[in-house]
C-alpha atoms as a PDB file:
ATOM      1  CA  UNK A   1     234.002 133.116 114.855  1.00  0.00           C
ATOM      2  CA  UNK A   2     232.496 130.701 112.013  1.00  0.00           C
ATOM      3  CA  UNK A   3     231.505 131.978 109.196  1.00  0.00           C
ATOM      4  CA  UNK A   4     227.830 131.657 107.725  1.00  0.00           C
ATOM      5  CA  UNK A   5     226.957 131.261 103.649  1.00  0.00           C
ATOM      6  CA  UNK A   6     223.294 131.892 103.043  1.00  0.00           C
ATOM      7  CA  UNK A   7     222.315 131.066  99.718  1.00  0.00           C
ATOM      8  CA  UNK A   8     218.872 132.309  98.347  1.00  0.00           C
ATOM      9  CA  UNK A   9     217.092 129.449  97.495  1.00  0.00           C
ATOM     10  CA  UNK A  10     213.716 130.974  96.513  1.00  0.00           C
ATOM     11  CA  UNK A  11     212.692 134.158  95.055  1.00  0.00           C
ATOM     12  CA  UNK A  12     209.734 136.141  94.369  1.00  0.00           C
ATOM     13  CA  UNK A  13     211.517 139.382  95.879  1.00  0.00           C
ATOM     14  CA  UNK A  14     208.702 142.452  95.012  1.00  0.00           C
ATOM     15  CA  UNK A  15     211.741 144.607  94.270  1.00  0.00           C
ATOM     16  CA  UNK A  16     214.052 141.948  92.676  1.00  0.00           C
ATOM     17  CA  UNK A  17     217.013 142.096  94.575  1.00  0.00           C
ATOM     18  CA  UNK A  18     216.874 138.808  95.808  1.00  0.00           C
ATOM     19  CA  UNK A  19     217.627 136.018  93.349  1.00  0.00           C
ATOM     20  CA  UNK A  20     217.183 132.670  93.372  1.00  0.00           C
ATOM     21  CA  UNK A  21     221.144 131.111  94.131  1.00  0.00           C
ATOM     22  CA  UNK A  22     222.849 133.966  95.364  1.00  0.00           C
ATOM     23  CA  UNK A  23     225.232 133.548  98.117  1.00  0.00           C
ATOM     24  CA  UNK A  24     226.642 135.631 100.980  1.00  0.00           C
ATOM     25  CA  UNK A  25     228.877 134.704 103.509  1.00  0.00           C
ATOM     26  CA  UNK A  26     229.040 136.421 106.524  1.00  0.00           C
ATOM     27  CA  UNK A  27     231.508 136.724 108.469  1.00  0.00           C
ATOM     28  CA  UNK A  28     231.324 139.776 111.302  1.00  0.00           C
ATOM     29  CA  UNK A  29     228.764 141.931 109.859  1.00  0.00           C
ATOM     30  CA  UNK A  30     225.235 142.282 108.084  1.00  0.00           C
ATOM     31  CA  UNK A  31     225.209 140.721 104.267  1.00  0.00           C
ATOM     32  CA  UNK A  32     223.637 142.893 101.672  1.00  0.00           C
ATOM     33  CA  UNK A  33     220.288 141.890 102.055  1.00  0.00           C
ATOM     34  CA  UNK A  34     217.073 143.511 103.400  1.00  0.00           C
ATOM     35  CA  UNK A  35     216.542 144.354 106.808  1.00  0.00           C
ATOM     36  CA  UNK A  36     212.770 142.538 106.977  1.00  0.00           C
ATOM     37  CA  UNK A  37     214.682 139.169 105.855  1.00  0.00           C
ATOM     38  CA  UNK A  38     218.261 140.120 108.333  1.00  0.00           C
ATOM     39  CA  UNK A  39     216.177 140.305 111.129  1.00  0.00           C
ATOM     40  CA  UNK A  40     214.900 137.068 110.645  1.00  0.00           C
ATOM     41  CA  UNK A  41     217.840 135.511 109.883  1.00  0.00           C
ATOM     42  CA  UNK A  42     220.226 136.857 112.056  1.00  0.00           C
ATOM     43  CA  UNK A  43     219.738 134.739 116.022  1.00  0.00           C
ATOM     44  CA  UNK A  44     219.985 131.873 113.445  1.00  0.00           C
ATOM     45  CA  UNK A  45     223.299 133.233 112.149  1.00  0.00           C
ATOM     46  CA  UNK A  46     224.771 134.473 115.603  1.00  0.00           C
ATOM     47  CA  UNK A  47     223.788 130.894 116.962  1.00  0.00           C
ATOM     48  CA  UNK A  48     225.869 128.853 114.041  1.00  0.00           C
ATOM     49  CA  UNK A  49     228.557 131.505 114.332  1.00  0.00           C
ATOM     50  CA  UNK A  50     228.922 130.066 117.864  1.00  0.00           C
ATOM     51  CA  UNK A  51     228.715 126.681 117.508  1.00  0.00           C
ATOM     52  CA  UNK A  52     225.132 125.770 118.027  1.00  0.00           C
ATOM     53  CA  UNK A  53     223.512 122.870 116.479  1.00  0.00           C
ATOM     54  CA  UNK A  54     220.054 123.663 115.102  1.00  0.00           C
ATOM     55  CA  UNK A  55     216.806 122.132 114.706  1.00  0.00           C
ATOM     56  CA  UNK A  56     216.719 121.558 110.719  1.00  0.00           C
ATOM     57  CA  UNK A  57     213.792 119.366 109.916  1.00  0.00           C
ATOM     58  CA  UNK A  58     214.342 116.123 111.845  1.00  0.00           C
ATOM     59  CA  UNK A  59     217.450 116.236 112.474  1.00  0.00           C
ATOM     60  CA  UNK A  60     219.969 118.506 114.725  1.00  0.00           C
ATOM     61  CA  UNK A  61     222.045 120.517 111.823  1.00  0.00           C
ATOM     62  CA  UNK A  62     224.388 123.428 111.703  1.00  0.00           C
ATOM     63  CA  UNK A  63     222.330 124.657 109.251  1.00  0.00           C
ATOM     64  CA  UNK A  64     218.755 126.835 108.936  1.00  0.00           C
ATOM     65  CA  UNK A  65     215.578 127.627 106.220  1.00  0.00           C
ATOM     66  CA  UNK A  66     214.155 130.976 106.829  1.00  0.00           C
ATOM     67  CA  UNK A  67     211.387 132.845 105.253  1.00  0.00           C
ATOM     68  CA  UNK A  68     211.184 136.079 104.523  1.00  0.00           C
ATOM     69  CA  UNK A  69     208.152 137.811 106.232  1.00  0.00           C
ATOM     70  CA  UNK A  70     206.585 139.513 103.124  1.00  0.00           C
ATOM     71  CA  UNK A  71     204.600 135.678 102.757  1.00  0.00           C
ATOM     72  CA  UNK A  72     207.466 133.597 102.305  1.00  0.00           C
ATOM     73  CA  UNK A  73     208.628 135.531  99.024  1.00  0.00           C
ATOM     74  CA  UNK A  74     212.176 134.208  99.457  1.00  0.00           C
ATOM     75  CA  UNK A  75     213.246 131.616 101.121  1.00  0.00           C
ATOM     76  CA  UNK A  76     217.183 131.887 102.878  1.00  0.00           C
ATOM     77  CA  UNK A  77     219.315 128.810 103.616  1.00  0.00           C
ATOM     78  CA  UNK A  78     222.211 129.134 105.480  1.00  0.00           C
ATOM     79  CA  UNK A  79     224.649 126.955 106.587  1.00  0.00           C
ATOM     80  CA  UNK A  80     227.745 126.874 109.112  1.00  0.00           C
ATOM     81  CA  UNK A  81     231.062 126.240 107.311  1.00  0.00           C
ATOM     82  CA  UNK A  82     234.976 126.446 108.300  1.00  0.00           C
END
């Protein structure tokens, strides 16, 4: 299974534990991040993890941009990688 690197690359986290350029990779199981944000993130992770191309913007990527769904507080890239 590919592996997944999210990298924060927004925060405005109410409990600041998410910072702006943190990374996780993820591999077979959940990151240590919040549920609320997880849950969002997570068909988008399972779907890179096996080999699915992505709408990213204009373009077809194996890559994502979530939000988290406390308004958008952080914002989660992640990206497929070898």
């Amino acid at each position: 299974m590919k592996k997944v690197v999210l990298t924060v690359k927004e925060s405005r986290c109410r409990c600041g534990y998410m910072k702006e350029g943190d990374t996780f990779t993820v591999k077979d199981i959940c990151p240590p991040i919040c549920a609320e944000l997880w849950h969002i993130a997570y068909p988008y992770v399972l779907a890179l993890q096996n080999g699915a191309e992505l709408d990213c913007g204009d373009v077809k990527a194996k890559e994502f941009c979530v939000q988290c769904p406390d308004g958008g507080r952080v914002v989660l890239h992640g990206k497929a990688v070898d």
